[in-house]
C-alpha atoms as a PDB file:
ATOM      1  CA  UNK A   1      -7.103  69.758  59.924  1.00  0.00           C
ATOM      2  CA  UNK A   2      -9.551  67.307  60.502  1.00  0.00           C
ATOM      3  CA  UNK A   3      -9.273  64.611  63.351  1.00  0.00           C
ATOM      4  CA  UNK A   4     -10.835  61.505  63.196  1.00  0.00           C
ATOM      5  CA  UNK A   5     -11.682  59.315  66.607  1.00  0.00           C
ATOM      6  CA  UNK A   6     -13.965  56.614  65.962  1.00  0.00           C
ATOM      7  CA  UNK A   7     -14.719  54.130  63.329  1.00  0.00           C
ATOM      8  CA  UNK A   8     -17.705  56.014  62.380  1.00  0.00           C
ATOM      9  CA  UNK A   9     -15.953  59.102  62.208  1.00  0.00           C
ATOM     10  CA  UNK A  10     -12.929  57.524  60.560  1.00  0.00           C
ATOM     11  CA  UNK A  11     -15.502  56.688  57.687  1.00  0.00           C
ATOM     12  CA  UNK A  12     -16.948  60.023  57.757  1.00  0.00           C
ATOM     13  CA  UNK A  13     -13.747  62.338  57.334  1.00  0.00           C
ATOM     14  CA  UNK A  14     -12.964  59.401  54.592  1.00  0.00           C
ATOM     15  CA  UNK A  15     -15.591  60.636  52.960  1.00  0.00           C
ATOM     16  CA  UNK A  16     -15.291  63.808  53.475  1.00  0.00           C
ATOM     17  CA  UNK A  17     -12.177  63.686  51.877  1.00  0.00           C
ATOM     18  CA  UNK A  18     -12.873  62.457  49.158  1.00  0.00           C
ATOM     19  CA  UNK A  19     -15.113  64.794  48.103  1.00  0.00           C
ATOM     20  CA  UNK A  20     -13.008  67.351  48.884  1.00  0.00           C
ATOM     21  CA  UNK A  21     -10.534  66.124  46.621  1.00  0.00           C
ATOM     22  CA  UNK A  22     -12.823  65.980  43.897  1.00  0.00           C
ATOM     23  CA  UNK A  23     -14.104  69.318  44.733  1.00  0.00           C
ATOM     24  CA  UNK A  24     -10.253  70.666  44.577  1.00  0.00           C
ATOM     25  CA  UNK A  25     -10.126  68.855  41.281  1.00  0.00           C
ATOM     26  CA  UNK A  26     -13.030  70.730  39.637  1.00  0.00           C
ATOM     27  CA  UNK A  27     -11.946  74.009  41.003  1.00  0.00           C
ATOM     28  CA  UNK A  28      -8.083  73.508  39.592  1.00  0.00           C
ATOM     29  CA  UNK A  29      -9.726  72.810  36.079  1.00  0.00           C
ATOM     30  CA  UNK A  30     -12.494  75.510  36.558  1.00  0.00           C
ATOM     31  CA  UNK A  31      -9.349  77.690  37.225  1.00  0.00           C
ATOM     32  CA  UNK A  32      -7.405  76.824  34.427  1.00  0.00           C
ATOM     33  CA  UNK A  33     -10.296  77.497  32.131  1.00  0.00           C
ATOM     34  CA  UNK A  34     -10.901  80.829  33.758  1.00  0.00           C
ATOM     35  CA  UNK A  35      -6.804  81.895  33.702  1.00  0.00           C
ATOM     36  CA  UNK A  36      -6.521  81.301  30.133  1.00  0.00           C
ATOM     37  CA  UNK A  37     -10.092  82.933  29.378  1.00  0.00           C
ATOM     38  CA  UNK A  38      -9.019  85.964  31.178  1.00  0.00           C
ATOM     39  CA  UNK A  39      -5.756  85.785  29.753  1.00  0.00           C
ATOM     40  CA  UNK A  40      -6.721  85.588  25.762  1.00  0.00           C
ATOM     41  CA  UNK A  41      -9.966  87.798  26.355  1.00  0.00           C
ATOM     42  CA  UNK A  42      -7.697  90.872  27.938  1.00  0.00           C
ATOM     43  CA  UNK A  43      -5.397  90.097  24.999  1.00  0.00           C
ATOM     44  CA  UNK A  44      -8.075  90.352  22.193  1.00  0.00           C
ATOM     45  CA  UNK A  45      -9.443  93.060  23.935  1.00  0.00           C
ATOM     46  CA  UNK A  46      -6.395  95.166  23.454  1.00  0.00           C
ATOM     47  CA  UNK A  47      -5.840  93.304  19.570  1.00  0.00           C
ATOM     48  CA  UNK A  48      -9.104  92.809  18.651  1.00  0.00           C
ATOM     49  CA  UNK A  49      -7.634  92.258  14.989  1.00  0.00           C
ATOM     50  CA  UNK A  50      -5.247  89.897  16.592  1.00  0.00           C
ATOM     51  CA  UNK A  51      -5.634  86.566  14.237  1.00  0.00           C
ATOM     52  CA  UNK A  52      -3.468  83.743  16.349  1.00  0.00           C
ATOM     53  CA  UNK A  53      -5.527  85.301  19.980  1.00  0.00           C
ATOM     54  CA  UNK A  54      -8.554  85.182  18.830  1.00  0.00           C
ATOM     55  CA  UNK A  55      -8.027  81.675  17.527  1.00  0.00           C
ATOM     56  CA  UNK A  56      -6.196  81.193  21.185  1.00  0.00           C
ATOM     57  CA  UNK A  57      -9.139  82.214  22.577  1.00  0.00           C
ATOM     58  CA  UNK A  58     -11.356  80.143  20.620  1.00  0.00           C
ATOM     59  CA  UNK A  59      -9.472  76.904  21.924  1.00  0.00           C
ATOM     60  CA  UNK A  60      -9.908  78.541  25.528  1.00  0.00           C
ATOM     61  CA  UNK A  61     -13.587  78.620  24.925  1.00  0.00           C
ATOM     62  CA  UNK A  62     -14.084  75.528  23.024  1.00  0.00           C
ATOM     63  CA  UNK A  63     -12.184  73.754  26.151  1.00  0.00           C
ATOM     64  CA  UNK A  64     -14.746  75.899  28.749  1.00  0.00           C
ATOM     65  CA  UNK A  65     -17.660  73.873  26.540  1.00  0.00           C
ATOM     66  CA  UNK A  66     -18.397  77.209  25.201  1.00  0.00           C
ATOM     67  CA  UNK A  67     -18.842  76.450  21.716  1.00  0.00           C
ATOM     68  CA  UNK A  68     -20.773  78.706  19.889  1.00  0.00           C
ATOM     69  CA  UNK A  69     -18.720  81.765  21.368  1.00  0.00           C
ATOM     70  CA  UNK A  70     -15.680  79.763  20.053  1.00  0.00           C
ATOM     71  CA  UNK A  71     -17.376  79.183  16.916  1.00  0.00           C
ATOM     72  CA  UNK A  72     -17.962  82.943  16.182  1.00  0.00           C
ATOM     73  CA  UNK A  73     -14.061  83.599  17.466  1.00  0.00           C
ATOM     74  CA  UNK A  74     -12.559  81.032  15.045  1.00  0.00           C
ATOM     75  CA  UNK A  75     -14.762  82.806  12.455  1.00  0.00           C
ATOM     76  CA  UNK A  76     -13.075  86.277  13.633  1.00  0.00           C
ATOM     77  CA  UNK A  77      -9.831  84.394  13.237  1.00  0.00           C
ATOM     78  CA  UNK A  78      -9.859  83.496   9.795  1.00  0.00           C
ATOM     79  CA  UNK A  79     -11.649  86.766   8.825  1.00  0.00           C
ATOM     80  CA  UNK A  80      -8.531  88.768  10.496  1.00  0.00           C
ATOM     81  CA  UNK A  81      -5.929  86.372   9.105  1.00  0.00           C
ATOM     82  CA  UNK A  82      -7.011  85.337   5.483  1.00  0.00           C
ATOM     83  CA  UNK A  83      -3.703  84.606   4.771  1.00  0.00           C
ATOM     84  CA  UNK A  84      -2.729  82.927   7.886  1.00  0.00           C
ATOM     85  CA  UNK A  85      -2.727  79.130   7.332  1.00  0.00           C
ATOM     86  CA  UNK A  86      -2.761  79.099  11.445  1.00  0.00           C
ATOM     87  CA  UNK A  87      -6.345  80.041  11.382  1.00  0.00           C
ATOM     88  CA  UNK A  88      -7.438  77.959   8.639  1.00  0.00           C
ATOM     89  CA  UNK A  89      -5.366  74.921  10.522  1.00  0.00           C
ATOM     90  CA  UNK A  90      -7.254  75.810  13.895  1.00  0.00           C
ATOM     91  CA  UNK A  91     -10.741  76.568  12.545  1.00  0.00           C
ATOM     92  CA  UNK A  92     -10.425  72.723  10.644  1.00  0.00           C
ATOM     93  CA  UNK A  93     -10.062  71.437  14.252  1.00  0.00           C
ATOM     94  CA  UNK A  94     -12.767  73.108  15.852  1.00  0.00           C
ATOM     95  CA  UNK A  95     -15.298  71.629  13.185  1.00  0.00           C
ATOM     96  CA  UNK A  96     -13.587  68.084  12.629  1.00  0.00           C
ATOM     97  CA  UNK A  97     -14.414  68.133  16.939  1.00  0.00           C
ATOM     98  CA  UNK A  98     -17.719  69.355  16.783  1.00  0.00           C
ATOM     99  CA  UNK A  99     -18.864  66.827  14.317  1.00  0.00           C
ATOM    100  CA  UNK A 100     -18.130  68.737  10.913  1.00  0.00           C
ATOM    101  CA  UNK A 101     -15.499  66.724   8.696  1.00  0.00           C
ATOM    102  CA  UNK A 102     -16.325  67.836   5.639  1.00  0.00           C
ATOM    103  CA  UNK A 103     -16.114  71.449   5.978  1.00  0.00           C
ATOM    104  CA  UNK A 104     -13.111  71.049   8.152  1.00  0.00           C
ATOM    105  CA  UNK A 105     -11.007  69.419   5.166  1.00  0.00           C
ATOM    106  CA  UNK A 106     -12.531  73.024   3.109  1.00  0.00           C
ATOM    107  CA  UNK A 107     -10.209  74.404   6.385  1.00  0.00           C
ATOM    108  CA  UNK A 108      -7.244  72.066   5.898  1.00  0.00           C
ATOM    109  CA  UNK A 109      -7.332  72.463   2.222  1.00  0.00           C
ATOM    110  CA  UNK A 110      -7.234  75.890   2.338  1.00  0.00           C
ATOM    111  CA  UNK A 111      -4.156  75.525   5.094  1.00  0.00           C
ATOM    112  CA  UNK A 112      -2.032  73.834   2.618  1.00  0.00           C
ATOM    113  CA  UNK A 113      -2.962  76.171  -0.181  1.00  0.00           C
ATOM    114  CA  UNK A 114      -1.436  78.844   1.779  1.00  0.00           C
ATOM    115  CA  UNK A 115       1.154  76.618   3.832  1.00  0.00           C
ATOM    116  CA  UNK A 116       2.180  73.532   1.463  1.00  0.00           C
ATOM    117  CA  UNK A 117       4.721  72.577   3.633  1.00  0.00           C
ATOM    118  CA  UNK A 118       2.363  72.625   6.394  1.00  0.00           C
ATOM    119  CA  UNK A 119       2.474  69.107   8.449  1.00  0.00           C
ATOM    120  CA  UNK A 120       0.188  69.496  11.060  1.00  0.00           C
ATOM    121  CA  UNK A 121      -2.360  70.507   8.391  1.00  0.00           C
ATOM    122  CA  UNK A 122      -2.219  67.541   6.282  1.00  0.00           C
ATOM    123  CA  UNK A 123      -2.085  65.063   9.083  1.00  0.00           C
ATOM    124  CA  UNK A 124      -5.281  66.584  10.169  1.00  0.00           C
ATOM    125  CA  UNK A 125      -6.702  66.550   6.551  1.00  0.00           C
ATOM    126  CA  UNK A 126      -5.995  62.698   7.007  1.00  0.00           C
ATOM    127  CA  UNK A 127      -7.893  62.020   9.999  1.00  0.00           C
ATOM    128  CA  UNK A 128     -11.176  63.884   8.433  1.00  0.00           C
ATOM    129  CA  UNK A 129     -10.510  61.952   5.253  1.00  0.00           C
ATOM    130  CA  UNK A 130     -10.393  58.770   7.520  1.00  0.00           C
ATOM    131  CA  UNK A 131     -13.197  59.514   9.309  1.00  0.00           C
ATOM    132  CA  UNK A 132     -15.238  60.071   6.687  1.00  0.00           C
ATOM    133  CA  UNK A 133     -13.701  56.884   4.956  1.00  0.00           C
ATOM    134  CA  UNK A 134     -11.782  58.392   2.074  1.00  0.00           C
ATOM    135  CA  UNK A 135      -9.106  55.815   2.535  1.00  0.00           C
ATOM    136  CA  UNK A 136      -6.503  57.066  -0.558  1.00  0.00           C
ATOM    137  CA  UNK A 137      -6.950  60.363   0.371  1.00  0.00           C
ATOM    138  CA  UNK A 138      -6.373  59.826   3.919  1.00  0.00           C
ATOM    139  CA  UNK A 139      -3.118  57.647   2.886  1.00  0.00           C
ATOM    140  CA  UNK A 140      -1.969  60.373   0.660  1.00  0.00           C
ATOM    141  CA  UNK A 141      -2.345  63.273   3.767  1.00  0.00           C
ATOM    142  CA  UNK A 142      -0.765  60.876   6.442  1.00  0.00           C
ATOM    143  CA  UNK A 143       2.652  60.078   3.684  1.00  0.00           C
ATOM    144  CA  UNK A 144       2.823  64.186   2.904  1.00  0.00           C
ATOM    145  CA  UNK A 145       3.245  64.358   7.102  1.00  0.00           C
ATOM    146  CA  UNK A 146       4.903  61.970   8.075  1.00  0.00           C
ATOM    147  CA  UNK A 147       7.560  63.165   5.313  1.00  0.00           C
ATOM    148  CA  UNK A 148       7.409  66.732   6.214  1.00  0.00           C
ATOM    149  CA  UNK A 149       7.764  65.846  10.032  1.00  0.00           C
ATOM    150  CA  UNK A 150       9.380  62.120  10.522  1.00  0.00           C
ATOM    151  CA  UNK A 151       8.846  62.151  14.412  1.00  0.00           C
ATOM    152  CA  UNK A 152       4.906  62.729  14.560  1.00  0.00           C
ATOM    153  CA  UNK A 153       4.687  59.642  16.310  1.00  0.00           C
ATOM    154  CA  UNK A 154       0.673  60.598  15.799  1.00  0.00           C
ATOM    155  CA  UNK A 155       0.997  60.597  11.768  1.00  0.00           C
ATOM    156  CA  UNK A 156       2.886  57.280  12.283  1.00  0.00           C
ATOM    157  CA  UNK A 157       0.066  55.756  14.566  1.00  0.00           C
ATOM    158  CA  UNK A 158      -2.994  57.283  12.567  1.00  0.00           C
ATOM    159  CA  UNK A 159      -1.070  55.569   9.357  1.00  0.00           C
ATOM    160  CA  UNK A 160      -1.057  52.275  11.170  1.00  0.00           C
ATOM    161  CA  UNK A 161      -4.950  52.288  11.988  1.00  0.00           C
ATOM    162  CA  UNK A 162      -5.457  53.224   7.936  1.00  0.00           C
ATOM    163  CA  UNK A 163      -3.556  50.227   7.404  1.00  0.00           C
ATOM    164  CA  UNK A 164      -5.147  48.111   9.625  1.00  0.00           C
ATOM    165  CA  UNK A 165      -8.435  49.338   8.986  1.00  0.00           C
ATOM    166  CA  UNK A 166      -7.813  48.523   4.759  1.00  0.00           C
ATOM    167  CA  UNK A 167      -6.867  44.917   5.677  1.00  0.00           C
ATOM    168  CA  UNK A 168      -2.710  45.572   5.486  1.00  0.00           C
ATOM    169  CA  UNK A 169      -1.672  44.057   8.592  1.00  0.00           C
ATOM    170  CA  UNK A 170       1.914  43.574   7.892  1.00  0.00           C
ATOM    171  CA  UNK A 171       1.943  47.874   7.263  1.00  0.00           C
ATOM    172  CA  UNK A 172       0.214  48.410  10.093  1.00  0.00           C
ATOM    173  CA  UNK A 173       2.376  46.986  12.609  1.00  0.00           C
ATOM    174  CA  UNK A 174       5.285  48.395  10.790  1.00  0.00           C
ATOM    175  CA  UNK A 175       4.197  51.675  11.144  1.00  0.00           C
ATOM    176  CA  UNK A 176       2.672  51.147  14.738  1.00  0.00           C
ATOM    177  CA  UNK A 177       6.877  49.958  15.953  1.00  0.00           C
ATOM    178  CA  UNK A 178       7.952  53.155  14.079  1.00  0.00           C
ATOM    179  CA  UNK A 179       5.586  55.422  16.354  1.00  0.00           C
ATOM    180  CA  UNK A 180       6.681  52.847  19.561  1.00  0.00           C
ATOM    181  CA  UNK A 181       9.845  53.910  18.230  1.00  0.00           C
ATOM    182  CA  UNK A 182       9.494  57.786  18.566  1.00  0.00           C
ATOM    183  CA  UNK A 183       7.109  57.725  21.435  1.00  0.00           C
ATOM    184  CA  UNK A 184       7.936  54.709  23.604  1.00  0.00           C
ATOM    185  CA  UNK A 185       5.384  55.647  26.605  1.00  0.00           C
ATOM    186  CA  UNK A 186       2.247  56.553  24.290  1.00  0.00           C
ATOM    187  CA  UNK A 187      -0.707  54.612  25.559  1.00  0.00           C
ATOM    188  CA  UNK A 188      -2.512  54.714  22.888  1.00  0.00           C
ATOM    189  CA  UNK A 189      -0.476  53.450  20.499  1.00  0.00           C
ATOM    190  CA  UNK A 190       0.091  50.575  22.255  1.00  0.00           C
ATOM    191  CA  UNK A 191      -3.680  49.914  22.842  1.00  0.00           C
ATOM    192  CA  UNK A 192      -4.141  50.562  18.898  1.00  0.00           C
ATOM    193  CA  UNK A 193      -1.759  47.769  17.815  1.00  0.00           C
ATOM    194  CA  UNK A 194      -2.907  45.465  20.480  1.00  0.00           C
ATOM    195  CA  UNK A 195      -6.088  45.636  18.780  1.00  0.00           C
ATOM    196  CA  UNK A 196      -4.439  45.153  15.677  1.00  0.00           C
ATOM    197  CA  UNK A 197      -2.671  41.956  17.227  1.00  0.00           C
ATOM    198  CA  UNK A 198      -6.005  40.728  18.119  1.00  0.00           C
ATOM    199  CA  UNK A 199      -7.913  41.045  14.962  1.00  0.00           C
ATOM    200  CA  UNK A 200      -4.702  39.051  13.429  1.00  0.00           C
ATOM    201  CA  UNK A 201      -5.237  36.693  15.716  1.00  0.00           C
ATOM    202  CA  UNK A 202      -2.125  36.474  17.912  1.00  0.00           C
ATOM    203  CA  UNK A 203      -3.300  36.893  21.038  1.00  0.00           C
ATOM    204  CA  UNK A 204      -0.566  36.881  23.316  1.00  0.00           C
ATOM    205  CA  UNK A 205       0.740  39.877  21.533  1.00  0.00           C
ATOM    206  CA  UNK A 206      -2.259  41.832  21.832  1.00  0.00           C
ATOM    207  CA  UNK A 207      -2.641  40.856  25.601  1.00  0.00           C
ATOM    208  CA  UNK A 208       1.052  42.241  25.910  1.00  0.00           C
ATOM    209  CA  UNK A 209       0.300  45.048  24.403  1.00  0.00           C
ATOM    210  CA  UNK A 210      -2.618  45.769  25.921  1.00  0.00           C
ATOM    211  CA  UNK A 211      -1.528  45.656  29.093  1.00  0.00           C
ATOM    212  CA  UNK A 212       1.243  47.777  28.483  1.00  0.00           C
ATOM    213  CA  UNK A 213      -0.793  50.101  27.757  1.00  0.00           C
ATOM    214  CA  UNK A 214      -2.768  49.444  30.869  1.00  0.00           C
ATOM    215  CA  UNK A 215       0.086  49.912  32.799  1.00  0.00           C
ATOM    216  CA  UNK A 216       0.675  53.222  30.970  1.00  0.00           C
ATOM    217  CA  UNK A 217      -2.835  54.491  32.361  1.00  0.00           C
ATOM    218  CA  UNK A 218      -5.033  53.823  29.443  1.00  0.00           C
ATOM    219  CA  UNK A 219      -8.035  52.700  31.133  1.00  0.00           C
ATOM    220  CA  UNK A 220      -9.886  51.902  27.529  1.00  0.00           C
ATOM    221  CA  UNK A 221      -7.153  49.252  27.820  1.00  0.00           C
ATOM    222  CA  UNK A 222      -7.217  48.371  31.310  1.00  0.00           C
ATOM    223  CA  UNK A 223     -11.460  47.706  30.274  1.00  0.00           C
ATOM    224  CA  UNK A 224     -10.658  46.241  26.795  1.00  0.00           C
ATOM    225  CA  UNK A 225      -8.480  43.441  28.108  1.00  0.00           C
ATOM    226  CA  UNK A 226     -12.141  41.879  29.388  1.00  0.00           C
ATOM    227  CA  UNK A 227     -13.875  43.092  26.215  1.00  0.00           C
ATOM    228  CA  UNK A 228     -13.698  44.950  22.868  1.00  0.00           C
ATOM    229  CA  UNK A 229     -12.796  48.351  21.820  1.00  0.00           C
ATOM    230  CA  UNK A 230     -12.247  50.636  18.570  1.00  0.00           C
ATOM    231  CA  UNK A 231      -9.040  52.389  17.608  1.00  0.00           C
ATOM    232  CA  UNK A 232      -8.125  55.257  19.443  1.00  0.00           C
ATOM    233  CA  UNK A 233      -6.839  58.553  17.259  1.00  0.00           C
END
């Protein structure tokens, strides 16, 4: 316990504090990353065949910053599960996040092939075809989820910035209430159609909404209401 006398002192162990909250913070993380490292590395160690842990441990290691070792693990992955849409699903992910859209969607494609009823796969298919600017295809992936799963308030959100971003405003907030609708404390989606408010603009709409999401702990929002922003995914 530390005691604290005098004004100087007081603004010492304030200090001190705070960095020892911040250096708890970094530990619990560092921890976290080194609990489910050792966790998925002792499991592919005993299943080194395993498909879904070595794509588990890929995620670990992506998370850790360690890329190309989760590079070469989501490569195992799909090389021990060829016929596991999981890995395929996963593997998309890892290059959509590293910067690599187009051979991600080679990934998601080859998802659905195996899985066509696969949701998450197409959604993500959407949001490479979206980043990339491939509007149609984009809308196409996003409908095929949001049918397969009708609460992926994501799919529903990720629809709405489409919209938006093609110039169909009326859509857009349409499908930004339906994702309010299934996820009523998102932050982001919130902050998305505040934006969308803004560009339309009705501005005491997008100030509500912006601050709602604010008040949610978006702090792209919190900084946005004094300036502009892009549409969060």
């Amino acid at each position: 316990m530390i005691f604290c006398m005098t004004t100087s002192l007081i603004r010492a162990c304030s200090i001190l504090a705070l960095l020892l909250v911040l250096w708890s913070a970094a530990f619990a993380r560092n921890g976290v990353w080194r609990d489910e490292l050792g966790l998925w590395e002792d499991t592919v160690s005993k299943s080194p065949s395993n498909s879904r842990a070595l794509g588990s441990l890929g995620r670990a290691c992506a998370s850790a910053g360690q890329i190309d070792r989760a590079r070469a693990l989501f490569n195992r992955a799909v090389e021990a599960g060829v016929q596991n849409p999981l890995a395929y699903n996963n593997r998309g992910n890892f290059l959509y996040n590293t910067g690599e859209p187009e051979q991600a969607l080679d990934d998601y494609t080859r998802a659905i092939a195996l899985d066509p009823l696969y949701a998450a796969a197409y959604y993500n298919r959407g949001i490479a075809h979206a980043a990339l600017k491939r509007y149609n295809s984009a809308y196409e992936d996003y409908v095929t989820a949001v049918r397969l799963d009708p609460l992926n308030s994501r799919a529903f959100m990720n629809l709405a910035n489409l919209f938006d971003e093609t110039g169909q405003p009326d859509k857009a907030l349409e499908s930004y209430a339906r994702a309010i609708e299934l996820d009523p404390i998102a932050a982001d989606i919130y902050y998305n159609r505040g934006l969308a408010y803004a560009k339309m603009g009705r501005s005491e709409q997008a100030v509500a909404d912006l601050r709602k999401a604010c008040d949610l702990g978006s702090m792209i929002a919190c900084r946005s209401l004094s300036g502009g922003a892009s549409p969060v995914k």
